[in-house]
N, C-alpha and C. Protein backbone atom coordinates (compact mmCIF):
# COMPACT_ATOMS: atom_id res chain seq x y z
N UNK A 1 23.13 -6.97 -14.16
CA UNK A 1 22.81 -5.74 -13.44
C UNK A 1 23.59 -5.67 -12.13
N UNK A 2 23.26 -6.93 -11.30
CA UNK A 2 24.40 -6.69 -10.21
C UNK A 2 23.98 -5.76 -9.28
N UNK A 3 23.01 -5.03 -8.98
CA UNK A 3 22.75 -3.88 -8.12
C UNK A 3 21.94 -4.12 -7.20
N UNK A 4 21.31 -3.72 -6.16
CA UNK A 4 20.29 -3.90 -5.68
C UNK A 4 19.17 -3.31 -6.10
N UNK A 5 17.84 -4.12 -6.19
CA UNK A 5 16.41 -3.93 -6.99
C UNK A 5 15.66 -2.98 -6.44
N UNK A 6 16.50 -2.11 -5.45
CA UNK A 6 15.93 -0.81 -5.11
C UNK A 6 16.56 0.19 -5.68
N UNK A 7 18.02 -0.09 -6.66
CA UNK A 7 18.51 1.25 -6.90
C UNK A 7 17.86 1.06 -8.82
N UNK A 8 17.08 0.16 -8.59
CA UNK A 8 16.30 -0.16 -10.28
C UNK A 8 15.48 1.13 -10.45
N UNK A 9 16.17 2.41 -10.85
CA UNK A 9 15.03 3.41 -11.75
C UNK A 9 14.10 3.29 -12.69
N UNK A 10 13.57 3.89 -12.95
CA UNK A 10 12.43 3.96 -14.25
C UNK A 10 11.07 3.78 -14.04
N UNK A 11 10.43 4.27 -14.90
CA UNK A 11 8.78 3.38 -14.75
C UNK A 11 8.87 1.83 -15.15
N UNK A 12 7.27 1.37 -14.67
CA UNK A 12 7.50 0.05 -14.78
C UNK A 12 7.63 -0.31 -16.04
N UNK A 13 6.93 0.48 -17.12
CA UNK A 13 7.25 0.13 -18.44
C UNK A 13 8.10 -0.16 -18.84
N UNK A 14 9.60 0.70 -18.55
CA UNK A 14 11.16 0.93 -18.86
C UNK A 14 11.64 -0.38 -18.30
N UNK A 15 11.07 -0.88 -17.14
CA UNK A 15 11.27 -2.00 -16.55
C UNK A 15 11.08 -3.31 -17.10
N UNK A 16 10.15 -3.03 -17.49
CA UNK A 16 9.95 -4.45 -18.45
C UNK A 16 10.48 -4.73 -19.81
N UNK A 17 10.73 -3.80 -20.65
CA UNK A 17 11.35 -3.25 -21.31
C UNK A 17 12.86 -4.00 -21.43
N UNK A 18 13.27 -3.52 -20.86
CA UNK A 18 14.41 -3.95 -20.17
C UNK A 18 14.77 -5.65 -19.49
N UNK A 19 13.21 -5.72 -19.06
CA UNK A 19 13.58 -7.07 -18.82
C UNK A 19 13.41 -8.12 -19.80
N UNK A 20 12.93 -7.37 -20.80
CA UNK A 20 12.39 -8.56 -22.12
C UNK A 20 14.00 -8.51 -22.78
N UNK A 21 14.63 -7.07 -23.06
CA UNK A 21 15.92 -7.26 -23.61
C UNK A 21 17.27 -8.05 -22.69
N UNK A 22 16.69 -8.39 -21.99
CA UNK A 22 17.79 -8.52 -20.68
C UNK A 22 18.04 -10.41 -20.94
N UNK A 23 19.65 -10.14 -20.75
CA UNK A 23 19.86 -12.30 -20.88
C UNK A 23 18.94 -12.51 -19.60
N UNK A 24 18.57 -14.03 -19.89
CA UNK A 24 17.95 -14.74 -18.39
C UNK A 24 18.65 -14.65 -17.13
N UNK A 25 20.31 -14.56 -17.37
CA UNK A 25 20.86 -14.79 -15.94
C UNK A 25 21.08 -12.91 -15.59
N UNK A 26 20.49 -12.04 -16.37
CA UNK A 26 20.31 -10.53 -15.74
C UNK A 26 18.95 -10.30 -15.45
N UNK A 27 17.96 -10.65 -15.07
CA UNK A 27 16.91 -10.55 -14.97
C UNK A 27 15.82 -10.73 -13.83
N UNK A 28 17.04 -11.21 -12.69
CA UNK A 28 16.32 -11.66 -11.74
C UNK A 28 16.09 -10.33 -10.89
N UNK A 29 16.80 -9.17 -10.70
CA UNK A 29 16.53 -8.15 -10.34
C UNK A 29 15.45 -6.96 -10.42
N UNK A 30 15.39 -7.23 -11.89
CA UNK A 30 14.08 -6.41 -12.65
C UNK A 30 13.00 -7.14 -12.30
N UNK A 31 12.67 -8.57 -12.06
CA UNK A 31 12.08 -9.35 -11.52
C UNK A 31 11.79 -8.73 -10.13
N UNK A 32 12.32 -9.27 -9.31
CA UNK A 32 12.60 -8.30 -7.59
C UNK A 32 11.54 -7.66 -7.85
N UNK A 33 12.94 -5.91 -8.33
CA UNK A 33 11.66 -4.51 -8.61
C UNK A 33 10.47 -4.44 -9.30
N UNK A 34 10.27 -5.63 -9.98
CA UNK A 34 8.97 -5.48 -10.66
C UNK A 34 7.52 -5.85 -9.86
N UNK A 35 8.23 -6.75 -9.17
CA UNK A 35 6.69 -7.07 -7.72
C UNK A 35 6.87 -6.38 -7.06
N UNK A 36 7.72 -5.88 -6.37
CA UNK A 36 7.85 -4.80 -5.13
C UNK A 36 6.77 -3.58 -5.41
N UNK A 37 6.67 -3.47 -7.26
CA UNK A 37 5.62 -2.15 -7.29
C UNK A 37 4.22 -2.57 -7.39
N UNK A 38 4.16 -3.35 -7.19
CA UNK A 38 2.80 -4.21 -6.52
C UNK A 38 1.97 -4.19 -7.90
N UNK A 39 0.43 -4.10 -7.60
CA UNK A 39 -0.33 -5.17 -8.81
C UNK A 39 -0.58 -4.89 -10.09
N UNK A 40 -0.11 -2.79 -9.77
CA UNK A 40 0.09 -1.84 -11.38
C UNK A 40 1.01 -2.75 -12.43
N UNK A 41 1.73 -3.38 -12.09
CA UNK A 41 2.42 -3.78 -13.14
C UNK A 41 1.94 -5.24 -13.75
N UNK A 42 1.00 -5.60 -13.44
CA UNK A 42 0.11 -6.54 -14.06
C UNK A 42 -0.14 -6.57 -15.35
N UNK A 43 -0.40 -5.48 -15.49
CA UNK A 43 -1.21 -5.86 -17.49
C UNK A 43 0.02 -5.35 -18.05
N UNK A 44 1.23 -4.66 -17.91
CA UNK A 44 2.36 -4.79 -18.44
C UNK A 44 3.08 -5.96 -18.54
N UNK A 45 2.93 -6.51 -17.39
CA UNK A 45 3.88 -7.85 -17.89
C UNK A 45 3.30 -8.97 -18.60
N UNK A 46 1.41 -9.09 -18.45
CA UNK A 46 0.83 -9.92 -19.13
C UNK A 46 0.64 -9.55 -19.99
N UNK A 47 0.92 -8.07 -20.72
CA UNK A 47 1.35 -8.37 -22.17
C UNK A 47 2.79 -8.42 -22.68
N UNK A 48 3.41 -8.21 -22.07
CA UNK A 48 4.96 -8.74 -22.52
C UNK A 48 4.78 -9.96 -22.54
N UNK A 49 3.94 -10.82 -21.49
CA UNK A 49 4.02 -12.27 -21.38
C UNK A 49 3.85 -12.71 -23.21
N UNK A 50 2.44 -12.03 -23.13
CA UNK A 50 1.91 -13.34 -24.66
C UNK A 50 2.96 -12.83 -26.19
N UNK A 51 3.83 -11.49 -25.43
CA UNK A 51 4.78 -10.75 -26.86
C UNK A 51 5.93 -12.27 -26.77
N UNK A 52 6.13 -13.08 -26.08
CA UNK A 52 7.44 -13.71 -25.48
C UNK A 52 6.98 -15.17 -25.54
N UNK A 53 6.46 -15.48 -26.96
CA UNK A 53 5.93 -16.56 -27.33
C UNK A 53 7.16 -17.60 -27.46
N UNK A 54 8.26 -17.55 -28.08
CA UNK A 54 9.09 -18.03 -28.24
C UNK A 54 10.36 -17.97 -27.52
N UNK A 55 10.04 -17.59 -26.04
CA UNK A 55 11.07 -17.43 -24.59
C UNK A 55 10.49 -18.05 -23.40
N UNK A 56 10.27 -19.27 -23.12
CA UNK A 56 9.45 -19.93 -22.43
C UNK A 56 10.11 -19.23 -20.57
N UNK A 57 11.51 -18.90 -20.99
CA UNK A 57 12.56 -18.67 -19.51
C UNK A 57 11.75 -16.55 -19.24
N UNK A 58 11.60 -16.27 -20.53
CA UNK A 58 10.97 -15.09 -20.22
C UNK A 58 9.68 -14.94 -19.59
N UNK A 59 9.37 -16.19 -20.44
CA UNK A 59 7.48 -16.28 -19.93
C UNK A 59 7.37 -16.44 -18.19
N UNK A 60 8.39 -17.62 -17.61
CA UNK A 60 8.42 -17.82 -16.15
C UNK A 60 8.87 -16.54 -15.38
N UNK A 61 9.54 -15.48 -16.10
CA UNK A 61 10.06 -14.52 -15.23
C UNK A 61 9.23 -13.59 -15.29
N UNK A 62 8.22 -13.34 -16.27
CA UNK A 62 7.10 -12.37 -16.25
C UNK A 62 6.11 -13.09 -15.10
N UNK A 63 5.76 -14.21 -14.96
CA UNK A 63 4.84 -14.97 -14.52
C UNK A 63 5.24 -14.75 -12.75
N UNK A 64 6.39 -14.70 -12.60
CA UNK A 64 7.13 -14.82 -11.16
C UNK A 64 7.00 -13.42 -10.91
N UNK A 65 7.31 -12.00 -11.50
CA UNK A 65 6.84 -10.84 -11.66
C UNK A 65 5.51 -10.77 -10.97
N UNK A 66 4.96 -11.09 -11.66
CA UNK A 66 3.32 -11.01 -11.40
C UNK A 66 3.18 -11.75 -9.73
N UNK A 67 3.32 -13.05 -9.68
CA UNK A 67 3.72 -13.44 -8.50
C UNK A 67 4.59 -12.53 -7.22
N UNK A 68 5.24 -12.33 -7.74
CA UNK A 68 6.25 -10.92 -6.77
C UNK A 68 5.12 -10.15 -5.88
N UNK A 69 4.03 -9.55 -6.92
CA UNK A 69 3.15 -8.98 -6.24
C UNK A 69 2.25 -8.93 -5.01
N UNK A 70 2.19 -10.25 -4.99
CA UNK A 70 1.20 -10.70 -3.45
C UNK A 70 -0.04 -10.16 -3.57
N UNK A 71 -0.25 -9.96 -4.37
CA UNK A 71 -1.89 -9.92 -5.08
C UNK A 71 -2.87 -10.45 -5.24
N UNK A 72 -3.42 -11.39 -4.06
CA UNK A 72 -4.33 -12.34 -4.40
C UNK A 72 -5.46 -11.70 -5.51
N UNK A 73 -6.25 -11.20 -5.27
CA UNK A 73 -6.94 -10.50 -6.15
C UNK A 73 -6.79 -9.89 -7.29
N UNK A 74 -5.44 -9.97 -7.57
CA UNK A 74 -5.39 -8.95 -8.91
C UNK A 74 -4.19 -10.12 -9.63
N UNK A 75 -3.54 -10.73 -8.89
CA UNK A 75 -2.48 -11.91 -9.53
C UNK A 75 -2.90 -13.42 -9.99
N UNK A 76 -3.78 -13.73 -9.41
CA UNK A 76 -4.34 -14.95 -9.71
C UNK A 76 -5.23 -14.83 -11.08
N UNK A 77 -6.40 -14.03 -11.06
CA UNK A 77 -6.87 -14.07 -12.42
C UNK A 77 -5.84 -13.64 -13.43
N UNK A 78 -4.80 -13.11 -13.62
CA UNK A 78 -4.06 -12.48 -14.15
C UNK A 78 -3.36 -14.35 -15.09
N UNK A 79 -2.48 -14.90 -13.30
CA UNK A 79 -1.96 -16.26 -13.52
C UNK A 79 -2.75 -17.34 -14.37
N UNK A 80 -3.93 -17.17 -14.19
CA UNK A 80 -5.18 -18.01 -14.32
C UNK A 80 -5.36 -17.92 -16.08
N UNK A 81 -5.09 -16.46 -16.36
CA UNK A 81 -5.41 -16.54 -17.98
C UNK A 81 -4.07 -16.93 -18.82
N UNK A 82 -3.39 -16.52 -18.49
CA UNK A 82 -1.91 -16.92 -18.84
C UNK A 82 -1.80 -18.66 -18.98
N UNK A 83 -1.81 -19.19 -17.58
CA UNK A 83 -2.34 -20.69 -17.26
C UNK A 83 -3.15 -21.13 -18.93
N UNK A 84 -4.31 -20.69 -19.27
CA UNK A 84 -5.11 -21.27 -20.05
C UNK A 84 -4.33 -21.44 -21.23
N UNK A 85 -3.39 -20.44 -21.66
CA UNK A 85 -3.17 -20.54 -23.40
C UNK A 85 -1.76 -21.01 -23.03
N UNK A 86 -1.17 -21.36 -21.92
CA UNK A 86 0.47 -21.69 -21.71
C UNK A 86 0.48 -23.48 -22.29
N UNK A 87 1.24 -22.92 -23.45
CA UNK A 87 1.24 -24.84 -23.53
C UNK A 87 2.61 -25.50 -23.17
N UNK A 88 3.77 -25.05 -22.76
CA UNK A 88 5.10 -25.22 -22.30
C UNK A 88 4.95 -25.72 -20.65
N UNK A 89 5.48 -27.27 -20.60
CA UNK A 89 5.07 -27.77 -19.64
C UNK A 89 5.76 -27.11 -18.05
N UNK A 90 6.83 -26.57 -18.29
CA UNK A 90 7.69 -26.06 -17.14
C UNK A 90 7.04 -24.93 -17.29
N UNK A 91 6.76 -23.74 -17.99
CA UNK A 91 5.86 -22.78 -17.66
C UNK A 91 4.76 -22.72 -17.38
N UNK A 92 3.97 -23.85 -17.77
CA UNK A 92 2.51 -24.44 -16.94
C UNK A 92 3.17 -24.55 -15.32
N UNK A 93 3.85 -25.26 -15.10
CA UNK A 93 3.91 -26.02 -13.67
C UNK A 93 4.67 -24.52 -13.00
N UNK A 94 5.12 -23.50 -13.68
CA UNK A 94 5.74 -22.70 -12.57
C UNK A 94 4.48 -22.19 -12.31
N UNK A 95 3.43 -21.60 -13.35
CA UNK A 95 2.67 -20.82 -13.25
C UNK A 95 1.09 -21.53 -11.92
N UNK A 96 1.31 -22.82 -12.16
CA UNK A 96 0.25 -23.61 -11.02
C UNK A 96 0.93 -23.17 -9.82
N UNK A 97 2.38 -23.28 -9.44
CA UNK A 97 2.89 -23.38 -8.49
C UNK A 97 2.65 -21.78 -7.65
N UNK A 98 2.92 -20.96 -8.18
CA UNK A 98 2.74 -19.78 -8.64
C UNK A 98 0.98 -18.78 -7.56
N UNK A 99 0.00 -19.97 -8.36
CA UNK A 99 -1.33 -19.69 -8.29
C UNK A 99 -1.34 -20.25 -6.33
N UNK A 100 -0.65 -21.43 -6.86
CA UNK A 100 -1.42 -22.00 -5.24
C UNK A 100 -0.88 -21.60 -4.04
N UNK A 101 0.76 -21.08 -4.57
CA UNK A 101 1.19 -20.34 -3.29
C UNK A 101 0.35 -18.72 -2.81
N UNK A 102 0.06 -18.15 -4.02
CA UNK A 102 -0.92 -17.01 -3.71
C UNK A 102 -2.27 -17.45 -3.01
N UNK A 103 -3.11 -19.00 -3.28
CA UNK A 103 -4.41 -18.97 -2.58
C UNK A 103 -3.88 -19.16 -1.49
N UNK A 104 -2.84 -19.74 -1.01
CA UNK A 104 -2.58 -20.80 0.14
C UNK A 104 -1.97 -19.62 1.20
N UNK A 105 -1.57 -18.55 1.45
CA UNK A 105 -0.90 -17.37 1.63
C UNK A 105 -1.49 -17.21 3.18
N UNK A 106 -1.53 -17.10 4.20
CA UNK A 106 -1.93 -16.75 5.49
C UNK A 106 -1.68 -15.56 5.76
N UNK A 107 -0.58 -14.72 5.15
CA UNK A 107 -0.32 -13.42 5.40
C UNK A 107 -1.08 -12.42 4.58
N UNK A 108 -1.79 -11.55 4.60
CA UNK A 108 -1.92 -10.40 3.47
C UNK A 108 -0.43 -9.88 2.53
């Protein structure tokens, strides 16, 4: 993509969309724009998450998505269920990492 994650059009749907078809090393942008639209895009990406059974690099970039958000309240239970059925050990550990930087957060 190459652009900046503000000139990223579309709804978030188109967004994700896009980021599921997208190689891993294009994706970090749609990533970006995808937290910037804060916690609406939650149950979109946690269901792209469980569609992306067999993309463990997709699963961390939906998961970091969600993270993007700064959502204590709406990102953690989100992380938390994902967490339960994740059996891929690097997508477990992004997704802990993930959780505790959201409790641990001093800023809103």
């Amino acid at each position: 993509l190459n652009r900046p994650a503000a000139q990223l059009k579309g709804s978030s749907d188109q967004l994700i969309d896009r980021l599921v078809a997208a190689r891993p090393d294009q994706r970090d942008d749609l990533v970006i724009e995808l937290g910037r639209r804060g916690p609406q895009i939650i149950p979109q990406a946690v269901a792209a998450y469980e569609k992306a059974s067999n993309d463990p690099e997709l699963r961390m970039q939906l998961a970091a998505a969600i993270f993007r958000t700064r959502s204590k309240t709406e990102a953690i239970p989100a992380l938390e269920r994902l967490l339960e059925k994740e059996k891929d050990p690097a997508v477990r550990n992004e997704i802990q990492n993930h959780i505790l930087s959201l409790r641990y957060r001093t800023t809103p």
